[in-house]
N, C-alpha and C. Protein backbone atom coordinates (compact mmCIF):
# COMPACT_ATOMS: atom_id res chain seq x y z
N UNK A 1 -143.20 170.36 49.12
CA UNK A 1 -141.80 169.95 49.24
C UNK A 1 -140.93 171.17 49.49
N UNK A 2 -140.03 171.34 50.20
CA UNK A 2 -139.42 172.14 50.68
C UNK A 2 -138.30 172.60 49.51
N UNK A 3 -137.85 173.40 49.29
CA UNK A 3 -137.01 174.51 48.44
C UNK A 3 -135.80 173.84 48.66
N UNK A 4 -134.80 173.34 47.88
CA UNK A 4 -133.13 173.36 48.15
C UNK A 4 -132.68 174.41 47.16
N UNK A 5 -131.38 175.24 48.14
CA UNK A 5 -130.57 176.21 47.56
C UNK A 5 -129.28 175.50 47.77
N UNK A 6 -128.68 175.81 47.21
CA UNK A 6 -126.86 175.21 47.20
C UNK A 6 -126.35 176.83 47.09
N UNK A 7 -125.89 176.81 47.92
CA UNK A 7 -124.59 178.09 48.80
C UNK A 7 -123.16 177.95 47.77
N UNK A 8 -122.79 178.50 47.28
CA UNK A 8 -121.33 178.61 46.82
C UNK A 8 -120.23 179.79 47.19
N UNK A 9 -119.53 179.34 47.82
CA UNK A 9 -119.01 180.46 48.24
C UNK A 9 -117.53 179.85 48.82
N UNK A 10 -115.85 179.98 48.76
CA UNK A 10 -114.55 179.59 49.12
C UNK A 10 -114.57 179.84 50.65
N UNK A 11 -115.51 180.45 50.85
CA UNK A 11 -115.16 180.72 52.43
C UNK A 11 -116.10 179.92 53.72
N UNK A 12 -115.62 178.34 53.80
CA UNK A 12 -116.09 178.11 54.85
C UNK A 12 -116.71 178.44 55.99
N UNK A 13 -116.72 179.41 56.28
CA UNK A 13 -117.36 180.13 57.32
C UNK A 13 -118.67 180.64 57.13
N UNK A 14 -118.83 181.41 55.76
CA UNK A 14 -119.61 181.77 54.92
C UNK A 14 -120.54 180.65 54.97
N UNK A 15 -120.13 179.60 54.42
CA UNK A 15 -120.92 178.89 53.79
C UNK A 15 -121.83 177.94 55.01
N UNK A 16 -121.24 177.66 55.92
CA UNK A 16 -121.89 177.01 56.93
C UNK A 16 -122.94 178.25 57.72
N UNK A 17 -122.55 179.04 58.12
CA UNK A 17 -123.42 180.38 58.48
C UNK A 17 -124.74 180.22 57.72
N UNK A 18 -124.45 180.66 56.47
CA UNK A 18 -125.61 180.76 55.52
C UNK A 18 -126.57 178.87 55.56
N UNK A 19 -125.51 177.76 55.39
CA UNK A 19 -126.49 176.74 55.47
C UNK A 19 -127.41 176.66 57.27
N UNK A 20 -126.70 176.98 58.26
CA UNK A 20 -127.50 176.64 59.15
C UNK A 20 -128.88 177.86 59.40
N UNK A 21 -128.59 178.98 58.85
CA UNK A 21 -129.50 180.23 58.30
C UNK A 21 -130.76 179.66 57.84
N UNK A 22 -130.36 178.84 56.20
CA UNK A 22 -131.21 178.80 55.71
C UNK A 22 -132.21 177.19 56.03
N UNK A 23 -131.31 176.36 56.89
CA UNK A 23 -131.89 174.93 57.48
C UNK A 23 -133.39 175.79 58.61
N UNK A 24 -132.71 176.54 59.03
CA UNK A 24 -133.54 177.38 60.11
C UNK A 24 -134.69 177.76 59.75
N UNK A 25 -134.40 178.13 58.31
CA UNK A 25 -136.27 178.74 57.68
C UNK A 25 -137.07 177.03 57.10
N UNK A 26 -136.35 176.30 56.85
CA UNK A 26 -137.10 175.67 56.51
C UNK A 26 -136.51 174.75 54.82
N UNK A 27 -135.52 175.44 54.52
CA UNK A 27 -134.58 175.10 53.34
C UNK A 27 -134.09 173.83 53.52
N UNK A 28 -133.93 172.93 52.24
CA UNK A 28 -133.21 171.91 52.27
C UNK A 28 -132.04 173.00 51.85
N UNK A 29 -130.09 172.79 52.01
CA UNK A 29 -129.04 172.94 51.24
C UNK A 29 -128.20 172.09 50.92
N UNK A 30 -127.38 172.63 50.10
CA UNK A 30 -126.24 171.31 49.01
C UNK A 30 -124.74 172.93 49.68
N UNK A 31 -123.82 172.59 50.26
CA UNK A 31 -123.09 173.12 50.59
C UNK A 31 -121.73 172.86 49.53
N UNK A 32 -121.42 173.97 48.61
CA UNK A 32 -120.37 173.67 47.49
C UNK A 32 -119.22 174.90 48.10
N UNK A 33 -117.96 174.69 48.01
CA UNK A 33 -116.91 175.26 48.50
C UNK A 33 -115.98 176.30 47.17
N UNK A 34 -116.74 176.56 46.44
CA UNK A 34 -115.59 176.97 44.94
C UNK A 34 -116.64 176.48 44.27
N UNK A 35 -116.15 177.34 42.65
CA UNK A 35 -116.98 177.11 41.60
C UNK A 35 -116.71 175.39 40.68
N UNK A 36 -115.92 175.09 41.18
CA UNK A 36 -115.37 173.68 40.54
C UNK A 36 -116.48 172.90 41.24
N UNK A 37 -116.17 172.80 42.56
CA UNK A 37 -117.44 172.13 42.86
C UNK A 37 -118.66 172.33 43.24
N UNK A 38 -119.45 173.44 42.63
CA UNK A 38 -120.75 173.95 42.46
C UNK A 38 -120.86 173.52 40.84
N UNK A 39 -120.16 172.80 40.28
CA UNK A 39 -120.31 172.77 38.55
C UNK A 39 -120.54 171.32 38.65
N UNK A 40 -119.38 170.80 39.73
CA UNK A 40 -119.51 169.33 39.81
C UNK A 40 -120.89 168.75 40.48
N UNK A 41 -121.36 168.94 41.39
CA UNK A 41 -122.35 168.96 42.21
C UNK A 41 -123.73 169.46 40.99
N UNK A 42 -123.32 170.58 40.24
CA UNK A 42 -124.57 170.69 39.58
C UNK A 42 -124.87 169.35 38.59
N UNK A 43 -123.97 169.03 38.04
CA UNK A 43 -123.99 167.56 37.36
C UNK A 43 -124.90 166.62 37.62
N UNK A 44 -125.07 166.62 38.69
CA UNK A 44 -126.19 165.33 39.58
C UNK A 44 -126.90 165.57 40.32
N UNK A 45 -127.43 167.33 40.56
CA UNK A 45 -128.73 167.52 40.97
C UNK A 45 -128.89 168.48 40.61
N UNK A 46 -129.90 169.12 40.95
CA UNK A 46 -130.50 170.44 40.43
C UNK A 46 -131.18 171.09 41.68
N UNK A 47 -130.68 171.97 42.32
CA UNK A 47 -131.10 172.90 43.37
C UNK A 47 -132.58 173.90 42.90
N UNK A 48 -133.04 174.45 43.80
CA UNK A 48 -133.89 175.57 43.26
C UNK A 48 -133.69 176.67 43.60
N UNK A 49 -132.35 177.39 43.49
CA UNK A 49 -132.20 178.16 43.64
C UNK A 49 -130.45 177.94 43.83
N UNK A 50 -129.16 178.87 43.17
CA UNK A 50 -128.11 179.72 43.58
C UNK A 50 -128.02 180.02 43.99
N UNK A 51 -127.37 180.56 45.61
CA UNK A 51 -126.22 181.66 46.00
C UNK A 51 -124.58 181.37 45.79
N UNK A 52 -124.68 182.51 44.95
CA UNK A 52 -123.43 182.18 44.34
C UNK A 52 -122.61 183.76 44.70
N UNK A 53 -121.35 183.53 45.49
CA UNK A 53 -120.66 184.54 45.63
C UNK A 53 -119.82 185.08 44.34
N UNK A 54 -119.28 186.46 44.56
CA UNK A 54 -118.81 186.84 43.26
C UNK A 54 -116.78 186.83 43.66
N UNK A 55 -116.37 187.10 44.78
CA UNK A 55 -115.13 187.20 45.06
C UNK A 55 -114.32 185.41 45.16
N UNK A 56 -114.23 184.72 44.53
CA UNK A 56 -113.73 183.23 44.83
C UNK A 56 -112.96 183.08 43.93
N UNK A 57 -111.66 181.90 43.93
CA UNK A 57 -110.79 181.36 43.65
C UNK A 57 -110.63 180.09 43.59
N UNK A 58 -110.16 179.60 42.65
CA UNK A 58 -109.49 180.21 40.97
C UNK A 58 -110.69 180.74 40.27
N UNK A 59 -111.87 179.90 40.05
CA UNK A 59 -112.77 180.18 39.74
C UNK A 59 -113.50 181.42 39.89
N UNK A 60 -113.72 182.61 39.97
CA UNK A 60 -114.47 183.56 40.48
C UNK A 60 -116.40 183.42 40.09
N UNK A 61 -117.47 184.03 41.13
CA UNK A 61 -118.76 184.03 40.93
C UNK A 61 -118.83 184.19 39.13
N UNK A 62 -118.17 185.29 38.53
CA UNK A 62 -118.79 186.01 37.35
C UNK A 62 -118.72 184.68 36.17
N UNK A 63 -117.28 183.79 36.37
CA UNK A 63 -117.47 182.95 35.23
C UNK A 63 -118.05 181.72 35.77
N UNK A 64 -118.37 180.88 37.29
CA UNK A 64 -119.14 179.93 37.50
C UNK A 64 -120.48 180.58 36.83
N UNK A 65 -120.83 181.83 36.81
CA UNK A 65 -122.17 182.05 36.34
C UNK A 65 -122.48 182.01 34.90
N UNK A 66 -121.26 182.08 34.37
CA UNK A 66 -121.18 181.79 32.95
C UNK A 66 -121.46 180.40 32.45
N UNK A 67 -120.77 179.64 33.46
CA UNK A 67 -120.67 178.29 33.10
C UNK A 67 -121.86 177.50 33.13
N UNK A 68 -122.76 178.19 34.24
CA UNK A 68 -124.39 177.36 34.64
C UNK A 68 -124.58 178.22 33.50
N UNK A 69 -124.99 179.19 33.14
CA UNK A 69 -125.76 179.62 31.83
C UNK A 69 -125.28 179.40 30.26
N UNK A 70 -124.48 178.72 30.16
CA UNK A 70 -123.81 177.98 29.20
C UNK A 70 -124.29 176.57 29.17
N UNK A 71 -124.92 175.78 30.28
CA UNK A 71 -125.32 174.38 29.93
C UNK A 71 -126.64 174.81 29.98
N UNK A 72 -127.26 173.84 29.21
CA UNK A 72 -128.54 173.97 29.10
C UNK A 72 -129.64 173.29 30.27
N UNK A 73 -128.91 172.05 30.86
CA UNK A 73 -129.56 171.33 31.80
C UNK A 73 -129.34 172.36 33.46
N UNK A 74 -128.28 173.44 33.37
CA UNK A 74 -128.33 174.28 34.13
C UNK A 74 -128.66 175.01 34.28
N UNK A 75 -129.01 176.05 33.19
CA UNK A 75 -129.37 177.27 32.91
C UNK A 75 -130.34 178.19 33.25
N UNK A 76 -131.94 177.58 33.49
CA UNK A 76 -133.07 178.20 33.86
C UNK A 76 -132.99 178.22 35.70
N UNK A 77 -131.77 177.59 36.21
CA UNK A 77 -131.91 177.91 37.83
C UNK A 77 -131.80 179.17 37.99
N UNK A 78 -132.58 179.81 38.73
CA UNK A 78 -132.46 181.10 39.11
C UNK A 78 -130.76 181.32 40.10
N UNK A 79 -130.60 182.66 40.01
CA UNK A 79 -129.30 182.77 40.54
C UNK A 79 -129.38 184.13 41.33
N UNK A 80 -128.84 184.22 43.06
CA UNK A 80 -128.97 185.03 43.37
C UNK A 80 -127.10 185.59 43.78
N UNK A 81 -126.33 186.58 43.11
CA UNK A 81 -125.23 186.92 43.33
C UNK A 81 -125.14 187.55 44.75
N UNK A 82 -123.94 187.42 45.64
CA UNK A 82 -123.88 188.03 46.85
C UNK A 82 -122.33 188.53 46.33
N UNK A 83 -121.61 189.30 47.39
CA UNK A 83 -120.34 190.01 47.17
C UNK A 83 -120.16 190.91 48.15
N UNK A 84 -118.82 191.11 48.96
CA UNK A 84 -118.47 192.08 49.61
C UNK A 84 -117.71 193.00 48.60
N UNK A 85 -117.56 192.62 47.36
CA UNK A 85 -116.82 193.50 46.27
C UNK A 85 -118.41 194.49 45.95
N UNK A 86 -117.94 195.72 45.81
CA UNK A 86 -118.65 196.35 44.81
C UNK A 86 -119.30 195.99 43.35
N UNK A 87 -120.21 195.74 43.11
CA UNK A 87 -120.62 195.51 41.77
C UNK A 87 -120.60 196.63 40.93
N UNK A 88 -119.61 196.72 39.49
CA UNK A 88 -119.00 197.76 38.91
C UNK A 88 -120.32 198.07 37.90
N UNK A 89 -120.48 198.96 37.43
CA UNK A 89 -121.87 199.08 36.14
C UNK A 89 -121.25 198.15 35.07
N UNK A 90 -120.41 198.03 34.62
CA UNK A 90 -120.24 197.11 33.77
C UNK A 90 -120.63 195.81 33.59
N UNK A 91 -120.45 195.54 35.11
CA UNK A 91 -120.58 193.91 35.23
C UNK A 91 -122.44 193.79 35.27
N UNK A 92 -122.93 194.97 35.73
CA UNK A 92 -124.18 195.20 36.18
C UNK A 92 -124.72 194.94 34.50
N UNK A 93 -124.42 195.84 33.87
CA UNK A 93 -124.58 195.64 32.35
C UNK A 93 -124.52 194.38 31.86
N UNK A 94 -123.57 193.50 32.08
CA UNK A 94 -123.26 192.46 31.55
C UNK A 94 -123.75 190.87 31.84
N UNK A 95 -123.90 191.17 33.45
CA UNK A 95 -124.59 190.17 33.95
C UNK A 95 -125.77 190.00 33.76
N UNK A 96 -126.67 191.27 34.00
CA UNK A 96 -128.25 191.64 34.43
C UNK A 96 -129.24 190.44 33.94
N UNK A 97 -128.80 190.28 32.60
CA UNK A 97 -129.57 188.84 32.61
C UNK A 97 -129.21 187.74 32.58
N UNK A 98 -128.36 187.45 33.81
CA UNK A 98 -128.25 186.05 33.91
C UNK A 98 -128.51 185.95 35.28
N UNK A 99 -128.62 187.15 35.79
CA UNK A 99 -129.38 186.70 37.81
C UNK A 99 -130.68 187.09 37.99
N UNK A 100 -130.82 186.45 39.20
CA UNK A 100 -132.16 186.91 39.48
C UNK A 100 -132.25 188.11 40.81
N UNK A 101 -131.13 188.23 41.71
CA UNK A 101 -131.26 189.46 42.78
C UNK A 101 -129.25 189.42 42.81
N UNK A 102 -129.04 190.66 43.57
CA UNK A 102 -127.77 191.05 44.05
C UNK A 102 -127.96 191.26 45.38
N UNK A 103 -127.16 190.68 46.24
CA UNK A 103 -126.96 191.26 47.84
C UNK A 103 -125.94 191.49 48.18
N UNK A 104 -125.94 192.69 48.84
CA UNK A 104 -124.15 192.82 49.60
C UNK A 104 -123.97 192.04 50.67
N UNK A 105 -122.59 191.81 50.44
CA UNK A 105 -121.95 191.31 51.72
C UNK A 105 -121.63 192.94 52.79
N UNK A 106 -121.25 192.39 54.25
CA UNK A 106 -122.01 191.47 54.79
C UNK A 106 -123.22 191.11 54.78
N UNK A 107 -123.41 190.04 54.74
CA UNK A 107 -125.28 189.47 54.37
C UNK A 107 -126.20 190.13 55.66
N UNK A 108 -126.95 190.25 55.22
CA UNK A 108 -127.87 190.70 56.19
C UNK A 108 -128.92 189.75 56.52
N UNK A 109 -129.52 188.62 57.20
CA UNK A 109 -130.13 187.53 57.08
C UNK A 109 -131.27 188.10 56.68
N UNK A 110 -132.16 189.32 57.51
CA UNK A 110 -133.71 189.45 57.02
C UNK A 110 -133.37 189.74 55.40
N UNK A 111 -132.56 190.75 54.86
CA UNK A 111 -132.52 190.93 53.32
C UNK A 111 -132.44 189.71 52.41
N UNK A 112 -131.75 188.98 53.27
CA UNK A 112 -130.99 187.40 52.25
C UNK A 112 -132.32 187.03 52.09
N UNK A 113 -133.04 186.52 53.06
CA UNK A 113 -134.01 185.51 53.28
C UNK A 113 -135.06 186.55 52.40
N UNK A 114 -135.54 187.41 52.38
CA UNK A 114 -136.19 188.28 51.47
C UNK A 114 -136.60 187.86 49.90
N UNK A 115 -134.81 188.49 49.79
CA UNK A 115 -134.80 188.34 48.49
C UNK A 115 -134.88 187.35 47.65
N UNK A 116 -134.57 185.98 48.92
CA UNK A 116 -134.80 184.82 48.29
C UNK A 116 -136.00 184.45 48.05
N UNK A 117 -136.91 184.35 49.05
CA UNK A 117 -138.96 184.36 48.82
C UNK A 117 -139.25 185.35 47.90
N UNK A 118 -138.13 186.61 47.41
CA UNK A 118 -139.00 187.49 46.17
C UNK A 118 -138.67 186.42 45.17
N UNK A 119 -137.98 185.89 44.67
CA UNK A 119 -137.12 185.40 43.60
C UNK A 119 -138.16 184.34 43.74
N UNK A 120 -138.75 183.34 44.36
CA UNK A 120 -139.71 182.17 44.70
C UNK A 120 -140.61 182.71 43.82
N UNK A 121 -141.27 183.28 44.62
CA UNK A 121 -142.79 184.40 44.56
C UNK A 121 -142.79 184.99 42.93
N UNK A 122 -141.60 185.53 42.36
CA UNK A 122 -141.90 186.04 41.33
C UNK A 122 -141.69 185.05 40.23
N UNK A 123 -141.02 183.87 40.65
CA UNK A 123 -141.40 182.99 39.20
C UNK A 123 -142.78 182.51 39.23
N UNK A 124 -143.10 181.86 40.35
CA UNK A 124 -144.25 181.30 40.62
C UNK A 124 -145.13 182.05 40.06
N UNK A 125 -145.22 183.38 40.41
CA UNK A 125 -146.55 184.51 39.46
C UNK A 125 -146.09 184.37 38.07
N UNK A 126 -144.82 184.78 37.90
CA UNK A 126 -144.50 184.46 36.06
C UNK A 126 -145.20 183.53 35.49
N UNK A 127 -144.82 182.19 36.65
CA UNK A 127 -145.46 180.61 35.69
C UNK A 127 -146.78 180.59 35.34
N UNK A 128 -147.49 181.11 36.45
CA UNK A 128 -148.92 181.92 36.58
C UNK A 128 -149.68 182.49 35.39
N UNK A 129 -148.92 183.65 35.15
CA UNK A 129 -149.28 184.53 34.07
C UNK A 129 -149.18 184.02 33.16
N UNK A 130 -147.88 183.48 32.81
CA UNK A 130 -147.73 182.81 31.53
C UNK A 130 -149.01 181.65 31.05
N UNK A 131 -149.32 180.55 31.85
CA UNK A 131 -150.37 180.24 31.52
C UNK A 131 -151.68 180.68 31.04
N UNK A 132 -151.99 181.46 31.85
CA UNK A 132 -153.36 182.63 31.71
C UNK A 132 -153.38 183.36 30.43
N UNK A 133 -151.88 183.88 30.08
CA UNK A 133 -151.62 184.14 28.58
C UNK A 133 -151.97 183.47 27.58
N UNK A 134 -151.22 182.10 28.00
CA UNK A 134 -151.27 180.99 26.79
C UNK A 134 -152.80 180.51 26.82
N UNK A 135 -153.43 180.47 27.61
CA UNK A 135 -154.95 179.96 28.15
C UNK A 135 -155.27 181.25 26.40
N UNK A 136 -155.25 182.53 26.73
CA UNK A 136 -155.91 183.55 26.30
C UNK A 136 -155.63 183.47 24.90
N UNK A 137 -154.38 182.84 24.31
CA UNK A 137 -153.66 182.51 23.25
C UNK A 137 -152.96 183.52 22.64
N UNK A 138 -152.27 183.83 23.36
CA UNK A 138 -151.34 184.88 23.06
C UNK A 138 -150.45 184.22 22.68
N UNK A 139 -149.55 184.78 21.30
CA UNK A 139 -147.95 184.21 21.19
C UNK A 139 -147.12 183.51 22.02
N UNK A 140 -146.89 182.37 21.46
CA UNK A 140 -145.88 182.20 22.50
C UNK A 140 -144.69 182.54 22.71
N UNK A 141 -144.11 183.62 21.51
CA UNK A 141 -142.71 184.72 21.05
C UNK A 141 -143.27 185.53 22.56
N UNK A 142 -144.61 186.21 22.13
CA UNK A 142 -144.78 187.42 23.60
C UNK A 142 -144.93 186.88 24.66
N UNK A 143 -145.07 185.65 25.14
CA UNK A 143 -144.86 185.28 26.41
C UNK A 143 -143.66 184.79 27.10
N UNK A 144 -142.67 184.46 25.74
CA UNK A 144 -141.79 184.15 26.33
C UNK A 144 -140.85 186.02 26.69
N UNK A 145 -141.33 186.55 25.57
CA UNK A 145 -141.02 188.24 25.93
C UNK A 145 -141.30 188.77 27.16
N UNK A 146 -142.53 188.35 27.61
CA UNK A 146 -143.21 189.00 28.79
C UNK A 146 -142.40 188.60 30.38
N UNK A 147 -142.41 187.25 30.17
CA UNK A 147 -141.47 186.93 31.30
C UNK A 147 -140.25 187.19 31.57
N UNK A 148 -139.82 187.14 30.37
CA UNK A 148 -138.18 187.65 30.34
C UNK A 148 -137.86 189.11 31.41
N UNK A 149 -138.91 190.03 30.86
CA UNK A 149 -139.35 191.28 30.59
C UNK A 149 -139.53 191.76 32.43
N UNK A 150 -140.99 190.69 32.89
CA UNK A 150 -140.97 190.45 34.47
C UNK A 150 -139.63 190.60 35.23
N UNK A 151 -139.01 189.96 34.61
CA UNK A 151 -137.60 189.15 35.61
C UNK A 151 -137.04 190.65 35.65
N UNK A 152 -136.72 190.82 34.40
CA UNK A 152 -135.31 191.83 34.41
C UNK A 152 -135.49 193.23 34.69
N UNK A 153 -136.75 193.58 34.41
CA UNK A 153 -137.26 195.02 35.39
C UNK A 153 -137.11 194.74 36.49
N UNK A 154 -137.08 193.82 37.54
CA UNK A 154 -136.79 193.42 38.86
C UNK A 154 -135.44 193.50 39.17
N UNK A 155 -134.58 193.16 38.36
CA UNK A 155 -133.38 192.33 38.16
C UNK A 155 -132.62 193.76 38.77
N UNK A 156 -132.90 194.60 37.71
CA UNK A 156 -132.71 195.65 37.05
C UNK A 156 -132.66 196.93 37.74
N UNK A 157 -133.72 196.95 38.33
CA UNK A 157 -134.41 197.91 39.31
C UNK A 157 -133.28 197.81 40.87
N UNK A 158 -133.26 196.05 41.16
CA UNK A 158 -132.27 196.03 42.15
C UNK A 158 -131.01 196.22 42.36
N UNK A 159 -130.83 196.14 40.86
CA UNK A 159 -129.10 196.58 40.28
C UNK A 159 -129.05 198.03 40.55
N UNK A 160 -130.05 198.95 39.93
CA UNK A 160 -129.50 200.41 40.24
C UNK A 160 -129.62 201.13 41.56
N UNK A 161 -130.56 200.29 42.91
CA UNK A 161 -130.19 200.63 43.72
C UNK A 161 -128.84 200.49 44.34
N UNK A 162 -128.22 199.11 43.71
CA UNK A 162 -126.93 198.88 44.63
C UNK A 162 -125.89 199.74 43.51
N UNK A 163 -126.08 200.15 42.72
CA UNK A 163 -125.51 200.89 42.45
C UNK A 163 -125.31 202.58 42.31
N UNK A 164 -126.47 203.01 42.76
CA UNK A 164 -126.70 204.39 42.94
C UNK A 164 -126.15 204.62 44.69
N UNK A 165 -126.41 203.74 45.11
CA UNK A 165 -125.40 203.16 46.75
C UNK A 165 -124.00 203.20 46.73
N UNK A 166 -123.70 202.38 45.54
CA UNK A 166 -121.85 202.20 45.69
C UNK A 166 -121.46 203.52 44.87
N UNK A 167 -121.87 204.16 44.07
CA UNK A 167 -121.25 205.39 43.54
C UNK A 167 -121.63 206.53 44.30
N UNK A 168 -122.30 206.77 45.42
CA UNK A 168 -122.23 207.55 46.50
C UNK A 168 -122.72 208.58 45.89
N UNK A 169 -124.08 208.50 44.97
CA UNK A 169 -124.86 209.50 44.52
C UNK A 169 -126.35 209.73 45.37
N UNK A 170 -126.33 208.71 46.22
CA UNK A 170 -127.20 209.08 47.52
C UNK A 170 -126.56 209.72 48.50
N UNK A 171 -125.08 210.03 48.40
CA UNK A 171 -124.54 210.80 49.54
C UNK A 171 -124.51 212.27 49.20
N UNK A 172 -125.17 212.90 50.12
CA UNK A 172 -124.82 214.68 49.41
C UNK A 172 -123.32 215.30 49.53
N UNK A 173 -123.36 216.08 48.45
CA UNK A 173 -121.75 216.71 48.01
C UNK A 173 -121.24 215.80 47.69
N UNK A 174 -121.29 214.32 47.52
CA UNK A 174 -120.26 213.49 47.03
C UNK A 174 -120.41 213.11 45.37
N UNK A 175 -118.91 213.67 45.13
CA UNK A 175 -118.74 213.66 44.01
C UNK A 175 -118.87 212.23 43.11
N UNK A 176 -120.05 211.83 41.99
CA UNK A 176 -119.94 211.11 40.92
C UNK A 176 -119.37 211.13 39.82
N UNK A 177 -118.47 210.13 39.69
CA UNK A 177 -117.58 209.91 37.77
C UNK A 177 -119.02 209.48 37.39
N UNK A 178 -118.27 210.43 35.86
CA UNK A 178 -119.30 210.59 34.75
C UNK A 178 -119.18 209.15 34.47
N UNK A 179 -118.33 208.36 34.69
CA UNK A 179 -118.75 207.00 33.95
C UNK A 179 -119.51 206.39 34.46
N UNK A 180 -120.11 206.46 36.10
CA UNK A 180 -120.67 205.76 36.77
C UNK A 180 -122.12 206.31 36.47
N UNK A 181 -121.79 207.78 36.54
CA UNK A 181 -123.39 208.75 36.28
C UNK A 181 -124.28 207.90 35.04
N UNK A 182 -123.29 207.69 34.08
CA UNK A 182 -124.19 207.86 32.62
C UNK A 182 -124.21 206.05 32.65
N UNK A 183 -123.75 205.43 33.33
CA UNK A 183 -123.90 203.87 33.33
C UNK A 183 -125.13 203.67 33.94
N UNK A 184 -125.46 204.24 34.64
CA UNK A 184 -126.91 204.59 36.00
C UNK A 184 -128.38 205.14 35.16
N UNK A 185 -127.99 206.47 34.32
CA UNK A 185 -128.69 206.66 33.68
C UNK A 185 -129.33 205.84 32.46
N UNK A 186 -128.22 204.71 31.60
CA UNK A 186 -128.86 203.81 31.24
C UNK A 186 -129.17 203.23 31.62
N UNK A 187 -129.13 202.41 32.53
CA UNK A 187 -129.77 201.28 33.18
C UNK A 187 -131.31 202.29 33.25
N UNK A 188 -131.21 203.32 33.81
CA UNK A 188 -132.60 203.81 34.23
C UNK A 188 -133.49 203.71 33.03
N UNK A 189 -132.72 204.06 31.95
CA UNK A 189 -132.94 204.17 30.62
C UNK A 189 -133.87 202.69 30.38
N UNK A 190 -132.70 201.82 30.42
CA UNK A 190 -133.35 200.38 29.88
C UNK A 190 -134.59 200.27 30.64
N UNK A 191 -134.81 200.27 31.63
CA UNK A 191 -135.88 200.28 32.54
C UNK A 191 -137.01 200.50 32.07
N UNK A 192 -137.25 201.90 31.69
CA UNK A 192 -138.19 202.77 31.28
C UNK A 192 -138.79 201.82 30.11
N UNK A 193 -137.50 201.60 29.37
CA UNK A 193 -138.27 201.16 27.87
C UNK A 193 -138.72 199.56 28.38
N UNK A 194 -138.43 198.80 29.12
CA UNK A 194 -138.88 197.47 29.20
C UNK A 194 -140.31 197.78 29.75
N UNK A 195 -140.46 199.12 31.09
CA UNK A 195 -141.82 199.09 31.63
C UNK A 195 -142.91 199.04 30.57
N UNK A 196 -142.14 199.79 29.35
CA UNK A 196 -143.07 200.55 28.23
C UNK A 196 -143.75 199.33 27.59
N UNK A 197 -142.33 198.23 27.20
CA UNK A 197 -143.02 197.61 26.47
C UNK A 197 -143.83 196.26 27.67
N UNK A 198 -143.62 195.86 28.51
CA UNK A 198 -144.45 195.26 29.22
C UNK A 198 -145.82 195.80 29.65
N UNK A 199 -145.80 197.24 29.35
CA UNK A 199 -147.17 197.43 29.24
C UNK A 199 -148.03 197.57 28.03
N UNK A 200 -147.09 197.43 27.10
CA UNK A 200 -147.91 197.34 25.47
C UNK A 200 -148.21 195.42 25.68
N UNK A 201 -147.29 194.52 26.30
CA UNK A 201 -148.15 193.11 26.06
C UNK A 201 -149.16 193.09 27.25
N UNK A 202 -149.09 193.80 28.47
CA UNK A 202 -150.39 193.30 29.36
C UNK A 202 -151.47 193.91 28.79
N UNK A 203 -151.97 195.19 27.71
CA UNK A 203 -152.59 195.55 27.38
C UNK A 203 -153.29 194.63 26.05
N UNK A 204 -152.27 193.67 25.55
CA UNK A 204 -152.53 192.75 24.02
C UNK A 204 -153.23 191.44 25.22
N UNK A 205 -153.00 191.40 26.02
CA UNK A 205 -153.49 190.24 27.43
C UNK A 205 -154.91 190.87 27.77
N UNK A 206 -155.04 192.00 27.95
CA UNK A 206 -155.84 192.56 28.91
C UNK A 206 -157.15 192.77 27.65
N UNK A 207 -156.50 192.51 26.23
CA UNK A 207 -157.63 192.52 25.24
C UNK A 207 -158.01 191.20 24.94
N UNK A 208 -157.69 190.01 25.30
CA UNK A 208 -158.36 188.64 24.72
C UNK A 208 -158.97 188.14 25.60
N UNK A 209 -158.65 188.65 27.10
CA UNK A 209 -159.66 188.38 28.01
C UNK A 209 -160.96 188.30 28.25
């Protein structure tokens, strides 16, 4: 059965672009105009998959994303944020686990379409593993750890490229604020320690086998 994504985004133009994009690969879409009616629309179906812009009105991306991760019958849809705004470290901080990829605007179709088959691909292996775990009888506290764990090293990893990008610390001589530096460095930080501990449970996996 074919994949439906529902597009959210105030800008008509946007939004039809991206649905005849994604009709093209092979996507069913649910075309929502604003976060009011991407909330309403979520009510009575369930997509497999978000694009949800972050610049919109009244509503903006950051609190429709609040709002799907606040219901429970909404919550486990994966969510992929797009934006011609800069994504600030803060928000990077704050969001990180509630999406599943970030893309800049302007969209780039091969990246869009990408990131969307990574986001497919990597639950599908999650759902995967997780079984094989539970098969092996591992906790089900560490499996639900482990996946979490999957996601957001991904999540995570894609956040500090777009942000080692927007603070122009890939540009030489260009000067970085310390707030952006040391926001970067944690994230790198968090990173490290999630690889650490995702490799202390594939190793508790890699022993009941």
């Amino acid at each position: 059965m074919n994949k439906t994504i529902m597009i959210v985004d105030d800008s008509p133009y946007i939004v039809d672009g991206l649905v005849a994009l994604l009709k093209r690969r092979g996507y069913q879409t649910i075309a929502a105009h604003g976060g009011d009616e991407c909330l309403t629309l979520l009510s009575t179906t369930k997509p497999d998959l978000i694009l949800l812009d972050i610049m919109m009105e009244p509503m903006d991306g950051w609190e429709t994303l609040e709002r799907i991760k606040d219901n429970s019958a909404m919550k486990d849809i994966p969510v992929l944020m797009f934006s011609a705004k800069k994504i600030t470290p803060d928000e990077a901080q704050e969001h990180s686990m509630s999406i599943d990829e970030f893309v800049s605007k302007p969209v780039n179709p091969a990246q869009l379409l990408e990131s969307i088959e990574r986001i497919f691909e990597r639950r599908k292996d999650v759902a995967m593993e997780a079984l094989l775990a539970k098969d092996a009888g591992l906790d089900p506290k560490t499996i639900e750890e482990y996946s979490s764990l999957r996601k957001n090293i991904e999540v995570d990893k894609n956040l500090l490229l777009v942000l080692r990008a927007s603070s122009g610390m890939e540009t030489p001589g260009k000067q970085v604020s310390e707030s952006d530096r040391a926001a970067i460095l944690k994230l790198e930080e968090k990173i490290k320690v999630n690889e650490t501990r995702l490799k202390e449970i594939n190793e508790q996996f890699t022993e009941k086998i």
